[in-house]
PDB file of N, CA and C in Angstrom:
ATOM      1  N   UNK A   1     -78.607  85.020 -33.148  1.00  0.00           N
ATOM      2  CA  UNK A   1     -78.158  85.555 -31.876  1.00  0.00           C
ATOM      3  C   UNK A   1     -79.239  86.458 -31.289  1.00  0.00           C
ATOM      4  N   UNK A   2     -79.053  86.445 -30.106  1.00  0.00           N
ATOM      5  CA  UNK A   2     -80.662  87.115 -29.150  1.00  0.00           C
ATOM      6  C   UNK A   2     -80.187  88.672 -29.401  1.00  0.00           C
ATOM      7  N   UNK A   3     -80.693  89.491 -29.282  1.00  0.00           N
ATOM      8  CA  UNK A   3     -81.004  90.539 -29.087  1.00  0.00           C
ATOM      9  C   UNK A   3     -81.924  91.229 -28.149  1.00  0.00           C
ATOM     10  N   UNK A   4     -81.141  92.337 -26.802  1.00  0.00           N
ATOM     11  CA  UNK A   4     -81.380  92.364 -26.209  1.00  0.00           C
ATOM     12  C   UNK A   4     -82.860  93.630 -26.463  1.00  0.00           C
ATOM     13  N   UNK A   5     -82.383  94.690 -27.466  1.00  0.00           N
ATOM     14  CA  UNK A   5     -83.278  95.089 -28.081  1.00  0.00           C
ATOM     15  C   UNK A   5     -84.956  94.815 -28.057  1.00  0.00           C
ATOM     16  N   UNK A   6     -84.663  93.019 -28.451  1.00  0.00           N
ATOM     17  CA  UNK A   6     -86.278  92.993 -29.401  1.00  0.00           C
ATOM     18  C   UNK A   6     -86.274  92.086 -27.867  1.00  0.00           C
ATOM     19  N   UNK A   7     -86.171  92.065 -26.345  1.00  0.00           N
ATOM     20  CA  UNK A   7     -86.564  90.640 -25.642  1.00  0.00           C
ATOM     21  C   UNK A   7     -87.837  91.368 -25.146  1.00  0.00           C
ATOM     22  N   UNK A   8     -88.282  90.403 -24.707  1.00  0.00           N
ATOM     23  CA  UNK A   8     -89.793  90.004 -24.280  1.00  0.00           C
ATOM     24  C   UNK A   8     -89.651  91.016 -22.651  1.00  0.00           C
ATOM     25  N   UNK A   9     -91.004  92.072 -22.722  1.00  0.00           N
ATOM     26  CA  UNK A   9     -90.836  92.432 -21.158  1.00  0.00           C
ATOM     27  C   UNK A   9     -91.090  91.457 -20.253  1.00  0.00           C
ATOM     28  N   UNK A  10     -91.660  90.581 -20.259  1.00  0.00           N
ATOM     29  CA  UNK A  10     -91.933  89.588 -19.065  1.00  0.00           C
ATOM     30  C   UNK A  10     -90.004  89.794 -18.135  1.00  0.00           C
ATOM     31  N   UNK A  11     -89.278  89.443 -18.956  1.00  0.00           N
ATOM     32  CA  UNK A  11     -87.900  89.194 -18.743  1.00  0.00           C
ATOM     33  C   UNK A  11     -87.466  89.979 -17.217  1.00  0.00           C
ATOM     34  N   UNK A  12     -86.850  89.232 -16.422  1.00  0.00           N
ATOM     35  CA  UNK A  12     -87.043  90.084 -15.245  1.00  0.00           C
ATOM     36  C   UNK A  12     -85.672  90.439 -15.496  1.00  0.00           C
ATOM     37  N   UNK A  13     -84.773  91.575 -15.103  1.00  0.00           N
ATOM     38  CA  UNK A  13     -83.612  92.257 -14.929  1.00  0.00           C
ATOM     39  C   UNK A  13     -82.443  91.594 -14.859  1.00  0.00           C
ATOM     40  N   UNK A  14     -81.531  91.448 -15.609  1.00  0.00           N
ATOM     41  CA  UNK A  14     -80.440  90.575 -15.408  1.00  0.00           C
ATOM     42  C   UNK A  14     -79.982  89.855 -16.407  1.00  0.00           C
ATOM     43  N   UNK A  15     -78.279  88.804 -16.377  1.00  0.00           N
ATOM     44  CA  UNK A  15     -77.938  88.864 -17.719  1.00  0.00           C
ATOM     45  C   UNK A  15     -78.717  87.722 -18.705  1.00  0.00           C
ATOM     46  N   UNK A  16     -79.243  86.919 -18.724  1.00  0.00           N
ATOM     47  CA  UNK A  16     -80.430  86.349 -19.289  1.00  0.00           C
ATOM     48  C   UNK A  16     -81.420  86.797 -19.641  1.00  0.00           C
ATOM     49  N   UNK A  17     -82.341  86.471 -20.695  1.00  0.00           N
ATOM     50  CA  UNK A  17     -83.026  86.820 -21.608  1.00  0.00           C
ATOM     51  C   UNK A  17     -83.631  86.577 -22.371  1.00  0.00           C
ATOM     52  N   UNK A  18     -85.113  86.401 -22.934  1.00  0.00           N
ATOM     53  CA  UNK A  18     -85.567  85.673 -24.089  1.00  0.00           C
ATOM     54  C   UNK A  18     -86.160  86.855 -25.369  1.00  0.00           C
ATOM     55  N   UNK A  19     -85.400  86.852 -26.495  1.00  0.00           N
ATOM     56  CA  UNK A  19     -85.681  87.621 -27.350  1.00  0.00           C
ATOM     57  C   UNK A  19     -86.983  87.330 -28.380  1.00  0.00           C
ATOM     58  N   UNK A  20     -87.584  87.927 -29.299  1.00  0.00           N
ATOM     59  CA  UNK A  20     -88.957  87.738 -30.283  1.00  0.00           C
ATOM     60  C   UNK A  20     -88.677  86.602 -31.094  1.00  0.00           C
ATOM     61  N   UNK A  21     -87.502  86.444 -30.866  1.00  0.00           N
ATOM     62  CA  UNK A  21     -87.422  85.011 -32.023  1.00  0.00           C
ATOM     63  C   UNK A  21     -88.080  83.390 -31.556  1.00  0.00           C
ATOM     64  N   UNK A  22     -87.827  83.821 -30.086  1.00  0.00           N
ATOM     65  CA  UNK A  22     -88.625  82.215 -29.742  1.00  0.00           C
ATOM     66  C   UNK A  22     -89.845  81.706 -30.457  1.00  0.00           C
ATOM     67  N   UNK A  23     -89.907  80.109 -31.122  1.00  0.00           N
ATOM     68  CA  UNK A  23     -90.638  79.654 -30.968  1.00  0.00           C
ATOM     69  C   UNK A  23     -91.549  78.429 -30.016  1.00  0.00           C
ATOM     70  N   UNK A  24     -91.491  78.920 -28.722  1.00  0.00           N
ATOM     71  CA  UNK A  24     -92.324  78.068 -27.800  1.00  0.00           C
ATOM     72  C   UNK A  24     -91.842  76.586 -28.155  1.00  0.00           C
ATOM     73  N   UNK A  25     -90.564  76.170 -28.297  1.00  0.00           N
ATOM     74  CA  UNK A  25     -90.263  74.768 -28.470  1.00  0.00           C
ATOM     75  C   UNK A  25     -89.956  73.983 -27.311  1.00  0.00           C
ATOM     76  N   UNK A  26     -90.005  74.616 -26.298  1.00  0.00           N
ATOM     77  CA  UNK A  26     -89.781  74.072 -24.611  1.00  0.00           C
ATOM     78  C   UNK A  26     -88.673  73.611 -24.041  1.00  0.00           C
ATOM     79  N   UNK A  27     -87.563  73.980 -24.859  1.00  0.00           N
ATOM     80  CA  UNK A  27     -86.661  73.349 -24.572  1.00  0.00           C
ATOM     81  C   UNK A  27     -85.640  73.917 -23.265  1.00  0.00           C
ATOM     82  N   UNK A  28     -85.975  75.250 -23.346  1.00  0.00           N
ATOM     83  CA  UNK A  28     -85.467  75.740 -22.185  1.00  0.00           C
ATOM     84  C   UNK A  28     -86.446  76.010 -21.030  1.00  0.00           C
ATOM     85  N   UNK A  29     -87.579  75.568 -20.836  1.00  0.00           N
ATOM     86  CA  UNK A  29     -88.426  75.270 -19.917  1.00  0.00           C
ATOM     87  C   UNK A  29     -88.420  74.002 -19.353  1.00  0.00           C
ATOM     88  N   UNK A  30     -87.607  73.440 -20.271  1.00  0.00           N
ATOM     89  CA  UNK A  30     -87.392  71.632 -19.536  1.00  0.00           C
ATOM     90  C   UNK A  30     -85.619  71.913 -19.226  1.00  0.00           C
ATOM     91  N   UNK A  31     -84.737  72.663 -19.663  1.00  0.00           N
ATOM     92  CA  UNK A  31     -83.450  72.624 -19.468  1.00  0.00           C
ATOM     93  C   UNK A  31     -83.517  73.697 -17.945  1.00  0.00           C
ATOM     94  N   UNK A  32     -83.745  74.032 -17.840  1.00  0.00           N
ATOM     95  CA  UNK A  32     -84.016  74.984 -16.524  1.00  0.00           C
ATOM     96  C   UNK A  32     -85.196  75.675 -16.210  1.00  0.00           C
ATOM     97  N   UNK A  33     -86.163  74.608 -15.773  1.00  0.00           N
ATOM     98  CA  UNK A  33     -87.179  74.950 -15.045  1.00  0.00           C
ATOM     99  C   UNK A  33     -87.377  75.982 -14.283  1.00  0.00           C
ATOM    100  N   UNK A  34     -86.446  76.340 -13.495  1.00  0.00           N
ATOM    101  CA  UNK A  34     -86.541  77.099 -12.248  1.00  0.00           C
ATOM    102  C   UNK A  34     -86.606  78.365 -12.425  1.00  0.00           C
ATOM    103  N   UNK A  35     -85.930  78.744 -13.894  1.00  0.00           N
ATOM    104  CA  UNK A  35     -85.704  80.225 -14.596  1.00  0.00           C
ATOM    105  C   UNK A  35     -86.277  80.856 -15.533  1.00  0.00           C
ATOM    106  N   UNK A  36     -86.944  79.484 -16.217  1.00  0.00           N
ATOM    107  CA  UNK A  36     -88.032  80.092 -17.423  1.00  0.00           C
ATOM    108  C   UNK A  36     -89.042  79.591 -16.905  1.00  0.00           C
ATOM    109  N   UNK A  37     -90.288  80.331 -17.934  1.00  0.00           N
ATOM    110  CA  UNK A  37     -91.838  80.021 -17.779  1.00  0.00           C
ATOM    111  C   UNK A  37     -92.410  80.547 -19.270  1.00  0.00           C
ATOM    112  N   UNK A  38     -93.613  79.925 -19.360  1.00  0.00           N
ATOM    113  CA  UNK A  38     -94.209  80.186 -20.864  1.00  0.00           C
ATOM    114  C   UNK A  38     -95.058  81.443 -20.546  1.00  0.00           C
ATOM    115  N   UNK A  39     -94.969  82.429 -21.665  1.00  0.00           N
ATOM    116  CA  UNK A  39     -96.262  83.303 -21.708  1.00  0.00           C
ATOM    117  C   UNK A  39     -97.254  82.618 -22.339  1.00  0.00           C
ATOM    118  N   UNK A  40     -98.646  82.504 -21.849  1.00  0.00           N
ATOM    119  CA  UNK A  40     -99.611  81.024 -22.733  1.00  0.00           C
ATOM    120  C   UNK A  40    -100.016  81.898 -23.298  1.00  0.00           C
ATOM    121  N   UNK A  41    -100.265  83.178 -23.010  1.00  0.00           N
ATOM    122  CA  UNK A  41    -101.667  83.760 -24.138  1.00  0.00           C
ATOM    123  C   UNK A  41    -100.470  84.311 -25.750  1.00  0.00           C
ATOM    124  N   UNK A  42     -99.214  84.128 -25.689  1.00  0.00           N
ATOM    125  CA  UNK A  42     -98.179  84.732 -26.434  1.00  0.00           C
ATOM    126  C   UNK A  42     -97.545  83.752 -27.109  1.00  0.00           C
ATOM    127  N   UNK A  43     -97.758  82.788 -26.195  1.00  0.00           N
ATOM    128  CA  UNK A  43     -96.997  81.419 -26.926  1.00  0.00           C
ATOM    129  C   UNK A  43     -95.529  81.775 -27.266  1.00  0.00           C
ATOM    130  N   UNK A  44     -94.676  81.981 -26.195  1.00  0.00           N
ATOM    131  CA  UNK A  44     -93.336  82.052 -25.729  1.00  0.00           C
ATOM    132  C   UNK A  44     -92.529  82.414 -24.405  1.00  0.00           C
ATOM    133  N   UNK A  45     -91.640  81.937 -24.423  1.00  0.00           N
ATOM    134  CA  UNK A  45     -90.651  81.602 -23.001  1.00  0.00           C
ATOM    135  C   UNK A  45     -90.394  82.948 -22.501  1.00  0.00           C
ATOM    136  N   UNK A  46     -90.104  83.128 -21.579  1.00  0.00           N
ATOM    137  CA  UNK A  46     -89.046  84.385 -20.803  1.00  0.00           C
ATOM    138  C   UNK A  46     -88.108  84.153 -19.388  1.00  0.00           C
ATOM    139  N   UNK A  47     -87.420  84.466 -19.275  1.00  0.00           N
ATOM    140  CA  UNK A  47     -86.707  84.208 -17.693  1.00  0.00           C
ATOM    141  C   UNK A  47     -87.328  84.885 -17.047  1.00  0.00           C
ATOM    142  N   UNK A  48     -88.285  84.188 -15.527  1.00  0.00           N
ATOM    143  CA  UNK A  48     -88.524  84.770 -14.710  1.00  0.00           C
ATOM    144  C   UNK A  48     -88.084  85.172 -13.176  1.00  0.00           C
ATOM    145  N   UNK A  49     -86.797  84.477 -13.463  1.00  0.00           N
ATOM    146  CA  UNK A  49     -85.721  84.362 -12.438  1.00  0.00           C
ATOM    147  C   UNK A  49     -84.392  83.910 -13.231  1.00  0.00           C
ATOM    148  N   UNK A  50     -83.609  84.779 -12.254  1.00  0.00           N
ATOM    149  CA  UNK A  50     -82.148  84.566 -12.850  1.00  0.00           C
ATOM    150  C   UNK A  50     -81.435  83.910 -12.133  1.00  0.00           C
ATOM    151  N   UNK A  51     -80.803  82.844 -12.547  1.00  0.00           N
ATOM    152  CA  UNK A  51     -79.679  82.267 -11.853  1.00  0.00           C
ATOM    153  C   UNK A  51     -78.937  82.692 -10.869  1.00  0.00           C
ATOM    154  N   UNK A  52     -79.277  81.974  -9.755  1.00  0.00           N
ATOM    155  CA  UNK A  52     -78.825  81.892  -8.669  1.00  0.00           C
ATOM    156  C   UNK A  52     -77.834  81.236  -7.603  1.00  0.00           C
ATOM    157  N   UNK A  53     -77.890  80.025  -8.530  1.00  0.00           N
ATOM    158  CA  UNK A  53     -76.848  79.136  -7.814  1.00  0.00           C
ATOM    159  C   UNK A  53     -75.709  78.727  -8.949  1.00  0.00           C
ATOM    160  N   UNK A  54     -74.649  78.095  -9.096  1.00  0.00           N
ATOM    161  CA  UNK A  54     -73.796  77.095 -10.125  1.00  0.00           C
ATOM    162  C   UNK A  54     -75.119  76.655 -10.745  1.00  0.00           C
ATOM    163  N   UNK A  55     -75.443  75.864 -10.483  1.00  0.00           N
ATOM    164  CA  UNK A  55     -76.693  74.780 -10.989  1.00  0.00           C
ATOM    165  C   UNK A  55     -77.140  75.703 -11.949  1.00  0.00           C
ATOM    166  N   UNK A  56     -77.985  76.805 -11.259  1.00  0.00           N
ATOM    167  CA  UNK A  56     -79.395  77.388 -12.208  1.00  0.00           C
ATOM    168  C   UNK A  56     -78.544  77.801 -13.645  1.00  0.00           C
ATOM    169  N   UNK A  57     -77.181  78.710 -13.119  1.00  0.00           N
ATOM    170  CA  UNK A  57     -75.752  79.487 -14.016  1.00  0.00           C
ATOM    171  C   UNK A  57     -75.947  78.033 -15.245  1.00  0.00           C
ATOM    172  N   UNK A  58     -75.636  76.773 -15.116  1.00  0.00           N
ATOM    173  CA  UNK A  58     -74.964  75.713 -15.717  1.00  0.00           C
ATOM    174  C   UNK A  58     -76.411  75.768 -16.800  1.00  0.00           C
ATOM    175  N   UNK A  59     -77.522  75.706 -15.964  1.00  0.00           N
ATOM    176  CA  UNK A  59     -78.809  74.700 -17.052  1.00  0.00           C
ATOM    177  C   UNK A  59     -78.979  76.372 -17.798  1.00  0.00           C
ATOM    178  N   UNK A  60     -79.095  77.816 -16.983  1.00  0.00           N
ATOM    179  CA  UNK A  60     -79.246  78.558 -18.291  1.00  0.00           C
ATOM    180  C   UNK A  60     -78.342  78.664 -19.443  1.00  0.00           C
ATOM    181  N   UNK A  61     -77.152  78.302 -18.853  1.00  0.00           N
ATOM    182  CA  UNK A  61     -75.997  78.334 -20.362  1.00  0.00           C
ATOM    183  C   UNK A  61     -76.524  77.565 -21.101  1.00  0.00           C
ATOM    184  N   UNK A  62     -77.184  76.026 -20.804  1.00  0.00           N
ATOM    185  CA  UNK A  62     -77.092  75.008 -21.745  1.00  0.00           C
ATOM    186  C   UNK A  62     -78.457  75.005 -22.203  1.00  0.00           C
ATOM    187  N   UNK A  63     -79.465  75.949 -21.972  1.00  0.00           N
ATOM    188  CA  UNK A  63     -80.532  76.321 -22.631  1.00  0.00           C
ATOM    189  C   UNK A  63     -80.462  77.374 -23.721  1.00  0.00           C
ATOM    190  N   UNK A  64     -79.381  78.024 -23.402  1.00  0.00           N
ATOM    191  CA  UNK A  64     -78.895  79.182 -24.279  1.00  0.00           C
ATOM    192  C   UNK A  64     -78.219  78.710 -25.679  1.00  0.00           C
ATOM    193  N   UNK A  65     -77.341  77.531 -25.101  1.00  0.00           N
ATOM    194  CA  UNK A  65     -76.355  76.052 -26.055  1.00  0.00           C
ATOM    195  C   UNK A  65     -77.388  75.666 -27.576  1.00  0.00           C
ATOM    196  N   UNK A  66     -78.432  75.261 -26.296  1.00  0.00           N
ATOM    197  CA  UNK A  66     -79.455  74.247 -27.296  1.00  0.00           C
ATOM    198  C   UNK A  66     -80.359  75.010 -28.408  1.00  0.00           C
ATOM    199  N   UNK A  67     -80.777  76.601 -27.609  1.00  0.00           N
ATOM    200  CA  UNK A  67     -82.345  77.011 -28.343  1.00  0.00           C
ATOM    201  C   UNK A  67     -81.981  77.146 -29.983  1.00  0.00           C
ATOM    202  N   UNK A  68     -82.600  76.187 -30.514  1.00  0.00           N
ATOM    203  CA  UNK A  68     -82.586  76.316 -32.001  1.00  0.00           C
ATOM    204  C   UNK A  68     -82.411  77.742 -32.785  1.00  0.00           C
ATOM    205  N   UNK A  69     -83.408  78.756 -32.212  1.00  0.00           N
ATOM    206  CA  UNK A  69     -83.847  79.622 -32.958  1.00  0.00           C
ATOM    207  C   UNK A  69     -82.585  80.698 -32.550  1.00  0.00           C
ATOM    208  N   UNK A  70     -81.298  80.381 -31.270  1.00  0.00           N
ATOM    209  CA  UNK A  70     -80.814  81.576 -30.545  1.00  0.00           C
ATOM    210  C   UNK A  70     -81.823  82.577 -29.969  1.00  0.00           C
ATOM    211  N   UNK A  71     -82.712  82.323 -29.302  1.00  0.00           N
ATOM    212  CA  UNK A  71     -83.689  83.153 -28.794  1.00  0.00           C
ATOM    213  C   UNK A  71     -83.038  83.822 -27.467  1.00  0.00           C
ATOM    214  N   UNK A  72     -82.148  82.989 -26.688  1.00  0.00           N
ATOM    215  CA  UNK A  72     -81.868  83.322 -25.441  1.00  0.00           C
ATOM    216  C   UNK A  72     -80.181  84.171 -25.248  1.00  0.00           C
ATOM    217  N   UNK A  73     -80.488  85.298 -24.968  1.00  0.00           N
ATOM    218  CA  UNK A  73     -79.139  85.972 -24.755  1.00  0.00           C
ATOM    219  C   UNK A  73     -78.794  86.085 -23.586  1.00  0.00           C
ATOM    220  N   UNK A  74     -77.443  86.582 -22.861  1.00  0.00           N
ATOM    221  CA  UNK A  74     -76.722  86.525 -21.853  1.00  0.00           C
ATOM    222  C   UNK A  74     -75.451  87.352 -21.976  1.00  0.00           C
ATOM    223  N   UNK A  75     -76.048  88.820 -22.337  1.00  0.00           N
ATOM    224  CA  UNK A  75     -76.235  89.523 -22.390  1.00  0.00           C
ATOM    225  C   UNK A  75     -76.778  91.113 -21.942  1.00  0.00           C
ATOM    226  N   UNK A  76     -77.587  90.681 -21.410  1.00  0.00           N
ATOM    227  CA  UNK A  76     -78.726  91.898 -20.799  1.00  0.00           C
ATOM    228  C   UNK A  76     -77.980  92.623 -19.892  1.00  0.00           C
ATOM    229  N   UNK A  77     -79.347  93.089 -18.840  1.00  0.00           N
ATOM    230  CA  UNK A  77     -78.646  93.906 -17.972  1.00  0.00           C
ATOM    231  C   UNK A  77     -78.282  93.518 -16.895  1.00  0.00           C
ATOM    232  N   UNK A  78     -77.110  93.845 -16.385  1.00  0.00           N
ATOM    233  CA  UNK A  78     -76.095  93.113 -15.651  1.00  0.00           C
ATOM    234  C   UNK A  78     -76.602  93.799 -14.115  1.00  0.00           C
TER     235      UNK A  78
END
């Protein structure tokens, strides 16, 4: 489970989130494009936008569903 604690500052404000556990597996960079992005020199994800529409709401849940490691919380700050 993510922890809002250990997430990545890239993370912009809001209830989404990518915590230290990611390992750069892309899966939520292909499940919602629009909200994540890779740090390259770090080699891991962060939300750089928060859901905005149903749509963006639907693909971050189901990036949150999928991430192997639980990297992504929903959670944060509201």
């Amino acid at each position: 489970m993510a922890d809002k604690a250990n997430k990545y500052p890239e993370n912009v404000p809001g209830k989404y989130y990518v915590d230290n556990q990611c390992i750069d597996c892309d899966l939520c960079r292909e499940t919602a494009p629009n909200n994540f992005r890779r740090n390259e020199e770090g080699g891991y994800s962060y939300v750089y936008k928060q859901p905005t529409t149903p749509e963006e709401e639907a693909q971050c849940k189901d990036a949150k569903e999928g991430c192997p490691v639980e990297a992504i919380g929903d959670d944060g700050d509201q």
